[in-house]
N, C-alpha and C. Protein backbone atom coordinates (compact mmCIF):
# COMPACT_ATOMS: atom_id res chain seq x y z
N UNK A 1 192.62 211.70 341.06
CA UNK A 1 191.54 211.92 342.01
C UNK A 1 190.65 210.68 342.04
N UNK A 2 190.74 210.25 343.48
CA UNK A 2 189.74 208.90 343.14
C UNK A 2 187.96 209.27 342.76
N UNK A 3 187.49 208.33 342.18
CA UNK A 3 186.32 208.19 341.70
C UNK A 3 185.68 207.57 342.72
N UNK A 4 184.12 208.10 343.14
CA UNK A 4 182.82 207.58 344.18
C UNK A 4 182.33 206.69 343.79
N UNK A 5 182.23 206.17 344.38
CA UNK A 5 181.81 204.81 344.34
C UNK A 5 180.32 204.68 343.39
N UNK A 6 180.27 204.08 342.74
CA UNK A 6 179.22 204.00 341.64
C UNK A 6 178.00 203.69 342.44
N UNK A 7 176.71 204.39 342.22
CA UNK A 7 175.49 204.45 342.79
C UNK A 7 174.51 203.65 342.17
N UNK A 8 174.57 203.16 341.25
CA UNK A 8 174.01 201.76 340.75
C UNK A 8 174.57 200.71 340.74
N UNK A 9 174.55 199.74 341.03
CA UNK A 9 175.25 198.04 341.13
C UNK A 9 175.81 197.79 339.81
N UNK A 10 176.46 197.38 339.51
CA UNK A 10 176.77 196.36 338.30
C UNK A 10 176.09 194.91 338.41
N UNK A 11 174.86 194.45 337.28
CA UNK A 11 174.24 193.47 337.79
C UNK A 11 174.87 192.95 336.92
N UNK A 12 175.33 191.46 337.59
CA UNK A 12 175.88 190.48 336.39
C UNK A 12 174.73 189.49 337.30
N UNK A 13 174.24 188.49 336.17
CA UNK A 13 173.27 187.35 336.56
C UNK A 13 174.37 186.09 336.74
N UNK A 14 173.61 185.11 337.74
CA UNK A 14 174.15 183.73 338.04
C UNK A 14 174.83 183.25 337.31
N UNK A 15 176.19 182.15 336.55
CA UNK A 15 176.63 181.92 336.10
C UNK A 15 177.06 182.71 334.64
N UNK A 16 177.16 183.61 334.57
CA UNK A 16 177.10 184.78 333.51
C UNK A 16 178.63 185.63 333.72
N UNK A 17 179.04 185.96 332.72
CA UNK A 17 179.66 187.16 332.63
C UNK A 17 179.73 188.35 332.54
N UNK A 18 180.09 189.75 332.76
CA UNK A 18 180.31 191.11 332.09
C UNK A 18 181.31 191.18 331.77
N UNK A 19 181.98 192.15 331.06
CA UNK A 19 183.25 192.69 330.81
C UNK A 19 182.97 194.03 331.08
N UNK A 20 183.77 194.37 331.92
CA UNK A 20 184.13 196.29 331.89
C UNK A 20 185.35 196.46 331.89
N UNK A 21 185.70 197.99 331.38
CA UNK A 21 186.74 198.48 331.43
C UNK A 21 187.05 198.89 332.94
N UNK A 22 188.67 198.86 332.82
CA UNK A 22 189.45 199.06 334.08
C UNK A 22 189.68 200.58 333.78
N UNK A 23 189.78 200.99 334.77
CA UNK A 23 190.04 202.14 334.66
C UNK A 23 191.79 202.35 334.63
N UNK A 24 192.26 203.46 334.14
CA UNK A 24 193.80 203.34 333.96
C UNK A 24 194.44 203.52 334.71
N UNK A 25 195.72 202.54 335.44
CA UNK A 25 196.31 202.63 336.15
C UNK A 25 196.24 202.00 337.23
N UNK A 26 195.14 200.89 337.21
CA UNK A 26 194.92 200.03 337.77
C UNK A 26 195.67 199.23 338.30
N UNK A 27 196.09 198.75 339.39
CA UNK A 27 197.23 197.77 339.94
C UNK A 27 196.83 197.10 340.32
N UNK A 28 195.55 197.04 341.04
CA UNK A 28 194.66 195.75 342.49
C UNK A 28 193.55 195.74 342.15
N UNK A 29 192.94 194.65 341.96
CA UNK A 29 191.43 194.66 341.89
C UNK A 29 191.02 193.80 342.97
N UNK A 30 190.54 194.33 343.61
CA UNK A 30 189.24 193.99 345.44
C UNK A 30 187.95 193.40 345.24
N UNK A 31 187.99 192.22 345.38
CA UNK A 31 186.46 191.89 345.13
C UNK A 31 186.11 191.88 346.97
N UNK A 32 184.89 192.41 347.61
CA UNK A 32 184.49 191.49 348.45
C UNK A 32 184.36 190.77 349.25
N UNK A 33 183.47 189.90 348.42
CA UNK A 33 183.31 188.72 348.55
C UNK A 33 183.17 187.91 347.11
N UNK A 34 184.64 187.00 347.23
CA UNK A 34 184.43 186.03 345.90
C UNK A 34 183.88 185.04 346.26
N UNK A 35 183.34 184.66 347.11
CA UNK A 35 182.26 183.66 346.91
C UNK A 35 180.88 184.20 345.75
N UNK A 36 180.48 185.59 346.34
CA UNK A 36 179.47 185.86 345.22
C UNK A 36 179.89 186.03 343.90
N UNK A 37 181.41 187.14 343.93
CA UNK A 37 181.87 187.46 342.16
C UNK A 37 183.29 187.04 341.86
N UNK A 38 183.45 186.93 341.01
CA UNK A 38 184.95 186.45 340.83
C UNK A 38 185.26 187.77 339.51
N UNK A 39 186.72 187.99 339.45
CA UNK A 39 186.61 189.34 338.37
C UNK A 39 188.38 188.85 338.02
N UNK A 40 188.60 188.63 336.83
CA UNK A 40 189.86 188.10 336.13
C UNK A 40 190.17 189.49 334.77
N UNK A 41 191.36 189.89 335.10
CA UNK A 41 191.86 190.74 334.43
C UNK A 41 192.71 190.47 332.96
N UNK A 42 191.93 190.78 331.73
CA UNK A 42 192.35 190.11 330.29
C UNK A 42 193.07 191.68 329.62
N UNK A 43 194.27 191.09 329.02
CA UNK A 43 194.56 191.86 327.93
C UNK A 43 193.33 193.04 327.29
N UNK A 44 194.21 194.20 327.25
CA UNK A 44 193.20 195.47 326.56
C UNK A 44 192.59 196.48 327.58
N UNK A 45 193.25 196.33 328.45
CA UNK A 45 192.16 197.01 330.15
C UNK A 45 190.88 196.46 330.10
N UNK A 46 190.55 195.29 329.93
CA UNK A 46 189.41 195.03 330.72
C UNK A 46 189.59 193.73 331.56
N UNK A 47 188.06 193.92 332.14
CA UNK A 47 188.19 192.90 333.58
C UNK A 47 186.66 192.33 333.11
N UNK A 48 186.95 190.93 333.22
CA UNK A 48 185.61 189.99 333.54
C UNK A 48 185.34 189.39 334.50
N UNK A 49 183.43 190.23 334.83
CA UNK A 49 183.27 189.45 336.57
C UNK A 49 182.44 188.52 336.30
N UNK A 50 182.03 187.32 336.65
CA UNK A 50 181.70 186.38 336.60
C UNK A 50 180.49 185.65 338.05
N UNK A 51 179.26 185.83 338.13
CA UNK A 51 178.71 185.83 339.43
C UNK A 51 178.99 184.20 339.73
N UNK A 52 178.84 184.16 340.67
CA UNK A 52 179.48 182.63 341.25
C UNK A 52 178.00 182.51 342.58
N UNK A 53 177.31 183.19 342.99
CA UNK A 53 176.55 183.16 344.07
C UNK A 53 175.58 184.21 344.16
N UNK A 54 174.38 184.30 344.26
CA UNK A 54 173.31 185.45 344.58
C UNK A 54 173.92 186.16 345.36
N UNK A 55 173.97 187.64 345.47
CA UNK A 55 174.51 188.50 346.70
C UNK A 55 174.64 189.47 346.19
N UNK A 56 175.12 190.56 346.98
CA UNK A 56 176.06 191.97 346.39
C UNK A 56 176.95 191.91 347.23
N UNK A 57 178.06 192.56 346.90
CA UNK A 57 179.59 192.62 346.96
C UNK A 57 180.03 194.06 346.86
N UNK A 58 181.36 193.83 346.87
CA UNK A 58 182.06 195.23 346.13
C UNK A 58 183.17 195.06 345.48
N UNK A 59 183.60 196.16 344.15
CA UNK A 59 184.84 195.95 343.67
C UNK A 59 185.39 196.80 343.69
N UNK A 60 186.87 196.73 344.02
CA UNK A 60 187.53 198.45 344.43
C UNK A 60 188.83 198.26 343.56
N UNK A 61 189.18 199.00 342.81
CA UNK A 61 190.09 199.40 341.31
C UNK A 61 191.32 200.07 342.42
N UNK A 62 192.53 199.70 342.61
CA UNK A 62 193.24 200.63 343.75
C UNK A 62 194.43 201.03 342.36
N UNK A 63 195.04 201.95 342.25
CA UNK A 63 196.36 202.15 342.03
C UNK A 63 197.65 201.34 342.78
N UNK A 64 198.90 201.77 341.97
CA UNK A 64 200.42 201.40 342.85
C UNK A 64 200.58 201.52 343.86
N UNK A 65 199.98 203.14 344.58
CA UNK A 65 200.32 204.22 345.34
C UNK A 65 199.13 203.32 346.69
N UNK A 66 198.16 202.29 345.71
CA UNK A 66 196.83 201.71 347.12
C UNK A 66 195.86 203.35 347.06
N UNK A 67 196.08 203.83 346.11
CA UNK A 67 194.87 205.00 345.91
C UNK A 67 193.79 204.48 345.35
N UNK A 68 192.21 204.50 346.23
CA UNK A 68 191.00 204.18 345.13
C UNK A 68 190.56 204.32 344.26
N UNK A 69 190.81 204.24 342.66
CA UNK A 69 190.54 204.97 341.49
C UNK A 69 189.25 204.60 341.32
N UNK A 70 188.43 203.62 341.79
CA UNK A 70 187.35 203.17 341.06
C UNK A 70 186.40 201.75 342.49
N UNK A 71 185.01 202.35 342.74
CA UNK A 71 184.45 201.34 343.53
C UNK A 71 183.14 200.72 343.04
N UNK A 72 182.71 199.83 342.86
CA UNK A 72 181.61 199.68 341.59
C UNK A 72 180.60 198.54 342.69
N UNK A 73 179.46 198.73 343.72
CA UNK A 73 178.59 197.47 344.27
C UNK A 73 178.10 196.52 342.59
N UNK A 74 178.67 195.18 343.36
CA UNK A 74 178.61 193.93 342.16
C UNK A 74 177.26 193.34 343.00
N UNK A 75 176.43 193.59 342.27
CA UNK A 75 175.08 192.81 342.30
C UNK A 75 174.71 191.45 341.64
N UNK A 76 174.68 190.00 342.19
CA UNK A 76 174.49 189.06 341.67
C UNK A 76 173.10 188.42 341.10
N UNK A 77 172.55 188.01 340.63
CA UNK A 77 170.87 187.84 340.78
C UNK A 77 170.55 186.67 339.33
N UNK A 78 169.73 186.03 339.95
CA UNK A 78 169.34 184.73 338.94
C UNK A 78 169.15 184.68 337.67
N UNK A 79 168.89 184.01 337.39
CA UNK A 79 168.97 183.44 335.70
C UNK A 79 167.84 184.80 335.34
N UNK A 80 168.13 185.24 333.94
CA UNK A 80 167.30 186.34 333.45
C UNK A 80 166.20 185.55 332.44
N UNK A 81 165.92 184.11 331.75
CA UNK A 81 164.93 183.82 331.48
C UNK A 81 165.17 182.32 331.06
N UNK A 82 163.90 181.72 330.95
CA UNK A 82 163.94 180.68 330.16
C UNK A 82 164.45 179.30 331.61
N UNK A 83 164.18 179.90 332.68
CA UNK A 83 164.22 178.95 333.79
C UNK A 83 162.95 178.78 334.29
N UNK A 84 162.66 177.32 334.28
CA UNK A 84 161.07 177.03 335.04
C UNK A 84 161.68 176.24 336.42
N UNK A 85 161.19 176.34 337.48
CA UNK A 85 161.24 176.05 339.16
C UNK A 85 160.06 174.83 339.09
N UNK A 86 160.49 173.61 339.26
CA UNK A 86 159.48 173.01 339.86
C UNK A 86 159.50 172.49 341.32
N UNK A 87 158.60 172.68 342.36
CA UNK A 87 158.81 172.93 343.37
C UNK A 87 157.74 171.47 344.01
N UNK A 88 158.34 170.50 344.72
CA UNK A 88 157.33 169.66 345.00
C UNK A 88 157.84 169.68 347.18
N UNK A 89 156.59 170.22 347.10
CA UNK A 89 156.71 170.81 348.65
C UNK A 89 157.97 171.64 349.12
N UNK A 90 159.17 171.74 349.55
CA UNK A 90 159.93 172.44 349.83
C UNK A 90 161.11 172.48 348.68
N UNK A 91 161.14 171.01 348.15
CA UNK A 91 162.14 170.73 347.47
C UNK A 91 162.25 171.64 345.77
N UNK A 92 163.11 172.18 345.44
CA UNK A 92 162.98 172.55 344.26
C UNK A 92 163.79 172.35 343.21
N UNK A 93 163.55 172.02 341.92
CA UNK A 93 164.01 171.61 340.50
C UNK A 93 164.26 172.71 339.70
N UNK A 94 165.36 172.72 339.25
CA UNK A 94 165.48 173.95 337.93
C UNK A 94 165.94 173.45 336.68
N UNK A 95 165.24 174.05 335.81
CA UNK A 95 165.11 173.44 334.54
C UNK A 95 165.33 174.17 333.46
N UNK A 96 166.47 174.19 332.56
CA UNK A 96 166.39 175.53 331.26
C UNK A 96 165.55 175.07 330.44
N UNK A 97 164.91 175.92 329.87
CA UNK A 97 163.85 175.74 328.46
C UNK A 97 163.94 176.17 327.28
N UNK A 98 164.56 175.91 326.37
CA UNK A 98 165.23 176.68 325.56
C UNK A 98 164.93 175.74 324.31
N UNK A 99 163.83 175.69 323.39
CA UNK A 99 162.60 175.66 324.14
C UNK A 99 162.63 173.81 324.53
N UNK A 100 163.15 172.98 324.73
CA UNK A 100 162.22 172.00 325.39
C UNK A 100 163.50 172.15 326.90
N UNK A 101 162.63 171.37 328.27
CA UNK A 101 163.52 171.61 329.29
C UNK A 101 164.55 170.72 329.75
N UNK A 102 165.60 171.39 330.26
CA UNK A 102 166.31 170.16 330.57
C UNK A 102 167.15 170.78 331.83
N UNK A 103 167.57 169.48 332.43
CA UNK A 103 167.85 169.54 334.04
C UNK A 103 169.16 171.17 333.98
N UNK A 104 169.01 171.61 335.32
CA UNK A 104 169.77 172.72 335.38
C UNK A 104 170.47 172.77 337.05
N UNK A 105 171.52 172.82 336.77
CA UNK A 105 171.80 173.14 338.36
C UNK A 105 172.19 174.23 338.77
N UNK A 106 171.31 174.54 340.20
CA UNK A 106 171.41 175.92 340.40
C UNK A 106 171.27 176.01 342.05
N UNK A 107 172.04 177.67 342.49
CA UNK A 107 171.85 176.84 344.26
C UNK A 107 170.57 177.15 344.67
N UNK A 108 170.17 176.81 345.59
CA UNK A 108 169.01 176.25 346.03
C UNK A 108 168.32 174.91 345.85
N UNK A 109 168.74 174.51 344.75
CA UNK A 109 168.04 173.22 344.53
C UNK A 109 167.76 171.80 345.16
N UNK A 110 167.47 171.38 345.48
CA UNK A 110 167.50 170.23 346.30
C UNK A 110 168.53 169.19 346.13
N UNK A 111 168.92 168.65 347.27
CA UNK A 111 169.69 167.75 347.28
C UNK A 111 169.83 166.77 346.43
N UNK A 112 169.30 166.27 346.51
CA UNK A 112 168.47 164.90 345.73
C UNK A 112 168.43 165.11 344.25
N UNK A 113 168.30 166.13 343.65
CA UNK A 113 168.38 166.75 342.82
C UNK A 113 169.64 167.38 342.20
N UNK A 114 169.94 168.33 343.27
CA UNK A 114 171.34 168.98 342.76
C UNK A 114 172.63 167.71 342.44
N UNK A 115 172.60 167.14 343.16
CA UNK A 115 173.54 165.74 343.66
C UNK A 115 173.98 165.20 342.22
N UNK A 116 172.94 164.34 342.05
CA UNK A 116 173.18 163.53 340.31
C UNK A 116 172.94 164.44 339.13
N UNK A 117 172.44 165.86 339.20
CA UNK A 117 172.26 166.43 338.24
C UNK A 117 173.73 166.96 338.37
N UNK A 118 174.30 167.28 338.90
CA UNK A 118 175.93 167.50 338.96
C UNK A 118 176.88 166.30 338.52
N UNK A 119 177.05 165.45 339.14
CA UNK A 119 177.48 164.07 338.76
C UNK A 119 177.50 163.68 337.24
N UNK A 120 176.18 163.95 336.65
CA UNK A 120 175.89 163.78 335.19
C UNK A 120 176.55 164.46 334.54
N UNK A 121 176.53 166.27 334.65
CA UNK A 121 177.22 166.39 334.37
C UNK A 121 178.50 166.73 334.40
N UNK A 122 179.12 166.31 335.08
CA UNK A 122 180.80 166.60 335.30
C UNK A 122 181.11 165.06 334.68
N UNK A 123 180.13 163.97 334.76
CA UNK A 123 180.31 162.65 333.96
C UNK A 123 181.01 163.26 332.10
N UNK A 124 179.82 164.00 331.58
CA UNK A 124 179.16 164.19 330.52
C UNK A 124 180.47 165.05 330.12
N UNK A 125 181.02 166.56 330.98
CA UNK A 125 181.80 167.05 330.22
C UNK A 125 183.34 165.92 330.45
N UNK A 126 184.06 165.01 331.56
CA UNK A 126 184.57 163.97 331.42
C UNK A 126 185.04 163.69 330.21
N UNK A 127 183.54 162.81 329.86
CA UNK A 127 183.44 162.16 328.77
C UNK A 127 183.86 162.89 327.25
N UNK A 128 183.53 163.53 327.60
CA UNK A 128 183.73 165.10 325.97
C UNK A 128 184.95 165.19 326.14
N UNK A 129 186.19 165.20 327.50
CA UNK A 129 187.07 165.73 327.05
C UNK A 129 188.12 164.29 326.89
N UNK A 130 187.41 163.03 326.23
CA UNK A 130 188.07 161.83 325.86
C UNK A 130 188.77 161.18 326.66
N UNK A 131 188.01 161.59 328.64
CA UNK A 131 188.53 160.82 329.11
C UNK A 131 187.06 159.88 330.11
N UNK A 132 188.06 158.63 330.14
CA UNK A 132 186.44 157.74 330.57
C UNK A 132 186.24 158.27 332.48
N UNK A 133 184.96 158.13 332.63
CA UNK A 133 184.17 158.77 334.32
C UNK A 133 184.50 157.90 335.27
N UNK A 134 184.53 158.37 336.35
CA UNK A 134 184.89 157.01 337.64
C UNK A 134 183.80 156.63 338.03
């Protein structure tokens, strides 16, 4: 008998994970929209969704048969703490603080900003994985 669709969201925050259980018998998992969630299926029946974009979505659990066993709204939503916004007229900076701050990239951020704070680091992990940056 399929299951109603769950009446509270599943909130996973911005770059973050959950893990839930699949329900049994699971064959298809439906995201959506994966631009907002992405959801990868690991050994043990469970599934990890992963927010990729602010938004809500949906995830639908189907059986063999394409029967709905399971529909869950995936709610995406920003960093849960330790982010300061500095905002100089439209443009805005994000910064983790944990505790001293350091550059963060996140969407919305300004160009100018987002741009080389990306660059750096995709330089930075590059570099970590012992190979030299272009």
């Amino acid at each position: 008998m399929p299951q109603a669709a769950s009446v509270d969201p599943v909130v996973v925050h911005l770059d973050e994970a959950k893990i839930l259980k699949l329900p049994e018998r699971t064959a298809t998992l439906v995201v959506g929209n994966p631009l907002i969630a992405d959801v990868a299926v690991q050994p043990g029946g469970v599934m990890v969704i992963t927010g990729k974009s602010y938004g809500l979505t949906n995830l639908v659990a189907l059986d063999r048969g394409g029967t709905t066993l399971v529909e869950h709204a995936l709610q995406v939503q920003g960093p849960r703490e330790r982010v300061v916004f500095v905002y100089r007229g439209v443009d805005r900076e994000s910064y983790s603080c944990a505790p001293n701050c350091s550059r963060r990239i996140m969407l919305g951020d300004t160009p100018t900003f987002f741009g080389p704070t990306l660059e750096q680091t995709g330089n930075l992990n590059t570099a970590a994985q012992g190979v030299q940056p272009k």
